[in-house]
PDB file of N, CA and C in Angstrom:
ATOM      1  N   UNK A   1      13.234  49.445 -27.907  1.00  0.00           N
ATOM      2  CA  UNK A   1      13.679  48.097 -27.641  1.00  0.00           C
ATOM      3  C   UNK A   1      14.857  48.166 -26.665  1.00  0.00           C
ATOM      4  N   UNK A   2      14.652  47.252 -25.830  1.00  0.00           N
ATOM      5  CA  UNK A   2      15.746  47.350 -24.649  1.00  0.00           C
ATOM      6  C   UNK A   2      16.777  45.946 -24.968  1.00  0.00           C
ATOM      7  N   UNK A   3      18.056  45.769 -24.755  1.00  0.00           N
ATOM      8  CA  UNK A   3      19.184  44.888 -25.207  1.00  0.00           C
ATOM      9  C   UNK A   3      19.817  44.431 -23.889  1.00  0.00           C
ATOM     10  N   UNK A   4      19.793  43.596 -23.568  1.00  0.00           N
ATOM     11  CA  UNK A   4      20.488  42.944 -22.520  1.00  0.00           C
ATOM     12  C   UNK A   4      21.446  41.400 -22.976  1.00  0.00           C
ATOM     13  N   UNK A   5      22.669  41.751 -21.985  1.00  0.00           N
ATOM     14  CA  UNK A   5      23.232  40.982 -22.223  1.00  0.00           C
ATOM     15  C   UNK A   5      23.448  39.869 -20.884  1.00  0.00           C
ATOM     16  N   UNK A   6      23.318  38.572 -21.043  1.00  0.00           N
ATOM     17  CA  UNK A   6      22.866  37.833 -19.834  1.00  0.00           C
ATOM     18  C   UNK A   6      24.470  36.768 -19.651  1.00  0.00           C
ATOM     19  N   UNK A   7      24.664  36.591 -18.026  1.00  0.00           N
ATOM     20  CA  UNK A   7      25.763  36.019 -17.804  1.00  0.00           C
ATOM     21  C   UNK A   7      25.495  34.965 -16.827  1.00  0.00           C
ATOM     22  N   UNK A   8      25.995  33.893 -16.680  1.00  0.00           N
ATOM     23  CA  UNK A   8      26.224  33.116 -15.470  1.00  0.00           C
ATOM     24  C   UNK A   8      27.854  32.369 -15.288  1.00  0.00           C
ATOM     25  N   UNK A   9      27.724  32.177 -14.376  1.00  0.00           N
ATOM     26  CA  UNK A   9      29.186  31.336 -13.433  1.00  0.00           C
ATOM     27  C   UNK A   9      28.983  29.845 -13.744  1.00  0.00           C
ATOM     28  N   UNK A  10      30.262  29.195 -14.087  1.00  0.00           N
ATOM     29  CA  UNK A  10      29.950  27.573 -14.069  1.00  0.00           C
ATOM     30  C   UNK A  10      30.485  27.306 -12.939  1.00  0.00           C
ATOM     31  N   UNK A  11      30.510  26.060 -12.533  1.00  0.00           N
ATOM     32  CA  UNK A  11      30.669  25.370 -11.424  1.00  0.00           C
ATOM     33  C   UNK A  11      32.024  25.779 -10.564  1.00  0.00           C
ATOM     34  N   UNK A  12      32.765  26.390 -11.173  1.00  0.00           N
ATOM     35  CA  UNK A  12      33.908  26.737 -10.791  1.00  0.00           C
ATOM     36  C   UNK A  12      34.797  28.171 -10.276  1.00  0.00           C
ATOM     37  N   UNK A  13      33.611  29.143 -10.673  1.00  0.00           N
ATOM     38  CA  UNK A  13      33.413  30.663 -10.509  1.00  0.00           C
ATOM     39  C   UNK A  13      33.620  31.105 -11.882  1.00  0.00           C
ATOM     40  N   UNK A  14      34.271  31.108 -12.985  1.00  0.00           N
ATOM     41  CA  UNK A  14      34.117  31.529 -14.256  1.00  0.00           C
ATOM     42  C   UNK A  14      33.315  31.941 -14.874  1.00  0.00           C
ATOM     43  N   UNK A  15      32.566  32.903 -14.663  1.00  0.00           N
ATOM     44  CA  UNK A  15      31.802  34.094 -15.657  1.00  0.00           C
ATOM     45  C   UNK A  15      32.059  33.506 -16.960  1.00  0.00           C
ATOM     46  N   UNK A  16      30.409  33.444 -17.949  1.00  0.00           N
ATOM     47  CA  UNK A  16      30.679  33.481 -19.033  1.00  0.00           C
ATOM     48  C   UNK A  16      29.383  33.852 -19.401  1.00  0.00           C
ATOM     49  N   UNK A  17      29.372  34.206 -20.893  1.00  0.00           N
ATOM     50  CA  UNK A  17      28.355  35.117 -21.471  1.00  0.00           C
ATOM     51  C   UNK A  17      27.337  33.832 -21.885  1.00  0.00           C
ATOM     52  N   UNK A  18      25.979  34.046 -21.624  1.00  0.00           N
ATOM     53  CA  UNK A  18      25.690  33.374 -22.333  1.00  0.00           C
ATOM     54  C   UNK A  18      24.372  33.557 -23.601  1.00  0.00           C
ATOM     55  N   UNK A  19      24.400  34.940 -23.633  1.00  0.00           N
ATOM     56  CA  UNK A  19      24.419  35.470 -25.169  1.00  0.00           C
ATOM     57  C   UNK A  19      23.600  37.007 -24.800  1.00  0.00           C
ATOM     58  N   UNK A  20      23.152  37.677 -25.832  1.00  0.00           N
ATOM     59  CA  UNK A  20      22.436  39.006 -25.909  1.00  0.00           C
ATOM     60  C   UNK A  20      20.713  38.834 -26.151  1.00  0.00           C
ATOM     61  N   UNK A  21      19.701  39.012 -25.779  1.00  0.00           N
ATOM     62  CA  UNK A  21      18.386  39.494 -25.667  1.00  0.00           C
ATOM     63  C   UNK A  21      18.202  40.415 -25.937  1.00  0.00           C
ATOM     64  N   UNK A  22      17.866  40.981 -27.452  1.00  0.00           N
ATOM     65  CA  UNK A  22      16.892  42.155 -27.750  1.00  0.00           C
ATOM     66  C   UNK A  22      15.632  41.497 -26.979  1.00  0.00           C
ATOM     67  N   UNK A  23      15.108  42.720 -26.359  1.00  0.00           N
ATOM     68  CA  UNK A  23      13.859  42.763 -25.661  1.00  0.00           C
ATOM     69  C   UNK A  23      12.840  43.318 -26.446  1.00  0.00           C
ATOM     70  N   UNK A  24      12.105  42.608 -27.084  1.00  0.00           N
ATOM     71  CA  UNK A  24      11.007  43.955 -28.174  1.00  0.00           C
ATOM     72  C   UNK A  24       9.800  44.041 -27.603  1.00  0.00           C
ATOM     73  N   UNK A  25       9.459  43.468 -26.832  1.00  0.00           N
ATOM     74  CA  UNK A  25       8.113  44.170 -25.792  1.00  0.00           C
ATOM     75  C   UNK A  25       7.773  45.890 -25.721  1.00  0.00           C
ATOM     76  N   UNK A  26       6.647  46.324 -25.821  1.00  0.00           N
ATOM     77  CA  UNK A  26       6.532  46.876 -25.850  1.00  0.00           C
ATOM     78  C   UNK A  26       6.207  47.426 -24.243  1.00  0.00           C
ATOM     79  N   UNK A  27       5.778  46.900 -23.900  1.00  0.00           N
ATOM     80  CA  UNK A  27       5.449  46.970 -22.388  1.00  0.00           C
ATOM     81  C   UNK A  27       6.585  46.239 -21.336  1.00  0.00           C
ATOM     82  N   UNK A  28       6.838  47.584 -21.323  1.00  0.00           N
ATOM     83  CA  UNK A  28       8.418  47.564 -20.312  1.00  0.00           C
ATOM     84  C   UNK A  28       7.947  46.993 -18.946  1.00  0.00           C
ATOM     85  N   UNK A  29       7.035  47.157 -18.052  1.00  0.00           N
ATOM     86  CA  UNK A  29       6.511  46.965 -16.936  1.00  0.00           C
ATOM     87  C   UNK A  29       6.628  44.735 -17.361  1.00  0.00           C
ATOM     88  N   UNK A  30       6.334  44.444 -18.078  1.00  0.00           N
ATOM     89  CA  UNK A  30       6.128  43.041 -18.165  1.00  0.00           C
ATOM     90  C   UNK A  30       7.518  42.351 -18.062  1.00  0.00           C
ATOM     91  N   UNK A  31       8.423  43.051 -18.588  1.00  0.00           N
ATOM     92  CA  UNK A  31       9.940  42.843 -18.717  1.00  0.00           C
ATOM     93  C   UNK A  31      10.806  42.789 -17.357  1.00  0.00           C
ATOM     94  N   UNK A  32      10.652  41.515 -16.629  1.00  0.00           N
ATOM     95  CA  UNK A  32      10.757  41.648 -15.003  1.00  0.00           C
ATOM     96  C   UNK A  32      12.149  40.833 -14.743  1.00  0.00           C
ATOM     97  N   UNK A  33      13.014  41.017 -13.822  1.00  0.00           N
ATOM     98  CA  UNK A  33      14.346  40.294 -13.637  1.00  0.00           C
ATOM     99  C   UNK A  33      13.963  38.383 -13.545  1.00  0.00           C
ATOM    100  N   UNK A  34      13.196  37.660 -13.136  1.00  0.00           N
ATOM    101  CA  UNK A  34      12.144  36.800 -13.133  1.00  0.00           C
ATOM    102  C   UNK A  34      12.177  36.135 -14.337  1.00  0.00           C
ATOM    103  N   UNK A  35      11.508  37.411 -15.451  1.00  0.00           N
ATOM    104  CA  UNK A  35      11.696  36.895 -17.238  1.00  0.00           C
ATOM    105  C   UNK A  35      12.802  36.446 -17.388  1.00  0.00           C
ATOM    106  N   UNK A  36      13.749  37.376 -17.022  1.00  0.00           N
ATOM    107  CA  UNK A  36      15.457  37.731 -18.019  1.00  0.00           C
ATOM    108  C   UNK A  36      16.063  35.922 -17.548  1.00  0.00           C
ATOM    109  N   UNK A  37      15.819  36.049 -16.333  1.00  0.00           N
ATOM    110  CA  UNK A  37      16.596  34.712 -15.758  1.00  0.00           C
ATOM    111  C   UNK A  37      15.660  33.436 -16.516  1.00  0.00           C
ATOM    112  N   UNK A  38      14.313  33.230 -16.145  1.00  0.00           N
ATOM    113  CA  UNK A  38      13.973  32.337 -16.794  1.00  0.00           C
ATOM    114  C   UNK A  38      14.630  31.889 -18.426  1.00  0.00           C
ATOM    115  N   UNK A  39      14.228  32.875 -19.243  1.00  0.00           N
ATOM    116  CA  UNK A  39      14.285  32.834 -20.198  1.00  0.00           C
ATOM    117  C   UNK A  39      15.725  32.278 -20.602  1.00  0.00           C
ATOM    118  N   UNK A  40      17.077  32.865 -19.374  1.00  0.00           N
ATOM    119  CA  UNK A  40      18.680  31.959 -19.914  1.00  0.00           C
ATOM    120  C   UNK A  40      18.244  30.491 -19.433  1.00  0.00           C
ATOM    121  N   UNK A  41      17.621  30.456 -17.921  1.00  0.00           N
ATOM    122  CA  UNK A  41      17.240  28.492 -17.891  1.00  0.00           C
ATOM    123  C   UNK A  41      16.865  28.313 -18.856  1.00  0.00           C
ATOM    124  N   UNK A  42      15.888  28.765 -19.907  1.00  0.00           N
ATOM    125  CA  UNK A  42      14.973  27.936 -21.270  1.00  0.00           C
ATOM    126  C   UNK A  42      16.666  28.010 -22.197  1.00  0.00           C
ATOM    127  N   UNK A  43      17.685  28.742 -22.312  1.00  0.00           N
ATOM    128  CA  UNK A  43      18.512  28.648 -23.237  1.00  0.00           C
ATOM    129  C   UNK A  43      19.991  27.668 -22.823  1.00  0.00           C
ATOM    130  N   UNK A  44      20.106  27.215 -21.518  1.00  0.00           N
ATOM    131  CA  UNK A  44      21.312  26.711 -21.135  1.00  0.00           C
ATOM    132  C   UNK A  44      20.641  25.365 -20.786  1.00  0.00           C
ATOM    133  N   UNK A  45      19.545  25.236 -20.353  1.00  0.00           N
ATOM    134  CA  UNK A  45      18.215  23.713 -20.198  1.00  0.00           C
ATOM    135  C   UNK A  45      19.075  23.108 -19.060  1.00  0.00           C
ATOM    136  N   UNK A  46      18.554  22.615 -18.291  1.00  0.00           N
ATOM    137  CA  UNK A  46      18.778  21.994 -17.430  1.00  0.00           C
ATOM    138  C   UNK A  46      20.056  20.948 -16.356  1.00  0.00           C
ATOM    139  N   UNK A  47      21.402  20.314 -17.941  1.00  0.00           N
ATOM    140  CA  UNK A  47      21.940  19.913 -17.652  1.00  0.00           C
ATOM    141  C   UNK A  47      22.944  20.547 -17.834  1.00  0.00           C
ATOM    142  N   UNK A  48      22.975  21.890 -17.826  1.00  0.00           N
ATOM    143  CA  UNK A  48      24.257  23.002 -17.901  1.00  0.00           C
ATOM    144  C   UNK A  48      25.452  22.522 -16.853  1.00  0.00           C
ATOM    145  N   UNK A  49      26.177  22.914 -17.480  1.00  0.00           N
ATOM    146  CA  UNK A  49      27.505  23.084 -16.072  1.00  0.00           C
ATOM    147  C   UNK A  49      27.627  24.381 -15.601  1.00  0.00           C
ATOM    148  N   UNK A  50      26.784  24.844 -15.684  1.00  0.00           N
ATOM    149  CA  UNK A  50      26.587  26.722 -15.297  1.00  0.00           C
ATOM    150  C   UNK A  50      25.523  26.226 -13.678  1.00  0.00           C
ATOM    151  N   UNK A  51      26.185  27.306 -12.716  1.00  0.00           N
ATOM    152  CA  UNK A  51      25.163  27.564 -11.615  1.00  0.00           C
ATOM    153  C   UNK A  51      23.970  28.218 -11.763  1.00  0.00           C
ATOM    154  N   UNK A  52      23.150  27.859 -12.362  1.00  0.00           N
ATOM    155  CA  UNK A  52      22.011  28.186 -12.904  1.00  0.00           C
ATOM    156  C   UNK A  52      21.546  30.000 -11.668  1.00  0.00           C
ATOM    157  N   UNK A  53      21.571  29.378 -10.206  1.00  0.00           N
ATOM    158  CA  UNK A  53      21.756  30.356  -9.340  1.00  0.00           C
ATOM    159  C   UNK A  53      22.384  31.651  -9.625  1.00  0.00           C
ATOM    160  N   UNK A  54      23.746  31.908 -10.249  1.00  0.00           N
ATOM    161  CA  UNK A  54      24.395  32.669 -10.640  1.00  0.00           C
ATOM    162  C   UNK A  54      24.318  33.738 -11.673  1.00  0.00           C
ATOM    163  N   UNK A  55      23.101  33.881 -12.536  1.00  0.00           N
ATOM    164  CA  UNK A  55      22.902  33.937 -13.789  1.00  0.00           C
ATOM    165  C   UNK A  55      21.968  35.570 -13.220  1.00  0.00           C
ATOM    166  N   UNK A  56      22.867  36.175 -14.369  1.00  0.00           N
ATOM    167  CA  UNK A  56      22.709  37.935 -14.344  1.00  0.00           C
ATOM    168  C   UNK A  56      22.600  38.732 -15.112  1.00  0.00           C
ATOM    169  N   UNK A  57      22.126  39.778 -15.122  1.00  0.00           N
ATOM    170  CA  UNK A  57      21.920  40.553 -16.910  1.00  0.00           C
ATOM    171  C   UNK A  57      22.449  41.702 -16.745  1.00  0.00           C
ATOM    172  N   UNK A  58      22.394  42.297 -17.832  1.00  0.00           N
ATOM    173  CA  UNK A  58      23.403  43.753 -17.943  1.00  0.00           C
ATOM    174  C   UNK A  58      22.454  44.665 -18.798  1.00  0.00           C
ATOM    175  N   UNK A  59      21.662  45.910 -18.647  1.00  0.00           N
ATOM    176  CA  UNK A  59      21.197  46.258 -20.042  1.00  0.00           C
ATOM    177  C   UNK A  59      22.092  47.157 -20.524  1.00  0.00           C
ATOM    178  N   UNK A  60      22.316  46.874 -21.516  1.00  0.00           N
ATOM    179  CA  UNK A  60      22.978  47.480 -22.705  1.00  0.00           C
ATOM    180  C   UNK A  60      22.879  48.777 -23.526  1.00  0.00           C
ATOM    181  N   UNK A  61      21.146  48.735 -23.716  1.00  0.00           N
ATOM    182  CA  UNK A  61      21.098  49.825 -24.547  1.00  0.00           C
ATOM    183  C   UNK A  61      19.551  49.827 -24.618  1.00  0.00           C
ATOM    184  N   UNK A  62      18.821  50.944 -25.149  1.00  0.00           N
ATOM    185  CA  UNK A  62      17.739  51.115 -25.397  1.00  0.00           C
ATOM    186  C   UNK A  62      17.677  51.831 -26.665  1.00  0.00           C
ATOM    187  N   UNK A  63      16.909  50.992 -27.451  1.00  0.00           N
ATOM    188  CA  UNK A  63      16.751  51.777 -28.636  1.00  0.00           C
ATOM    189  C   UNK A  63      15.383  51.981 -29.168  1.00  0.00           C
ATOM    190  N   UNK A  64      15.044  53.255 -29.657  1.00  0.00           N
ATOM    191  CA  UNK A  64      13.512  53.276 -29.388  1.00  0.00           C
ATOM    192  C   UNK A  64      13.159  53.057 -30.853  1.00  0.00           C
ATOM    193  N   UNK A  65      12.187  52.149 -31.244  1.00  0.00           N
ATOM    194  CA  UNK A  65      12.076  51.818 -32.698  1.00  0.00           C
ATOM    195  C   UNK A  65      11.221  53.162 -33.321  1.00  0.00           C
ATOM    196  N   UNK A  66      11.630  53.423 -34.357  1.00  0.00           N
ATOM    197  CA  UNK A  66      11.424  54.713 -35.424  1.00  0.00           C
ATOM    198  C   UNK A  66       9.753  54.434 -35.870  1.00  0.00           C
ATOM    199  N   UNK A  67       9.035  55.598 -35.969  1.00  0.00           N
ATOM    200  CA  UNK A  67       7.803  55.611 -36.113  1.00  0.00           C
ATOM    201  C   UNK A  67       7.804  56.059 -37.760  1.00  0.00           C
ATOM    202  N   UNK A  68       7.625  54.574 -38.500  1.00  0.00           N
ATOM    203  CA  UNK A  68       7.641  54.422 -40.151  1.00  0.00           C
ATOM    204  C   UNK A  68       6.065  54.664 -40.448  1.00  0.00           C
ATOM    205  N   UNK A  69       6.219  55.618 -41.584  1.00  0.00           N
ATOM    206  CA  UNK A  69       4.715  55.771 -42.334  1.00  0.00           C
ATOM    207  C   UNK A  69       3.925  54.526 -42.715  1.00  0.00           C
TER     208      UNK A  69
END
């Protein structure tokens, strides 16, 4: 599982977080910069005071899920 943490700028230049994405796809190839951004528009919706333009991800970490009996 891959962890990203996603950011955008509001109207004013101010960076702010606007939260963490565990990624649990298994298929890393589907997991495209495209997704990451869409997916903060579906979480900040439309009438944000964020530059929607501005909006960036960080990955964090990869953690590979444990193969349970």
């Amino acid at each position: 599982m891959v962890v990203y943490e996603l950011y955008a700028r509001d109207k004013e230049g101010k960076e702010h977080s606007i939260g963490i994405l565990p990624e649990k796809r298994r298929g890393r190839k589907r997991i495209t910069e495209e997704s990451l951004i869409n997916f903060s528009r579906t979480v900040l919706g439309d009438e944000a005071e964020i530059d929607l333009d501005s909006i960036r991800f960080v990955q964090v970490g990869s953690v590979e899920p444990e193969n349970n009996p």
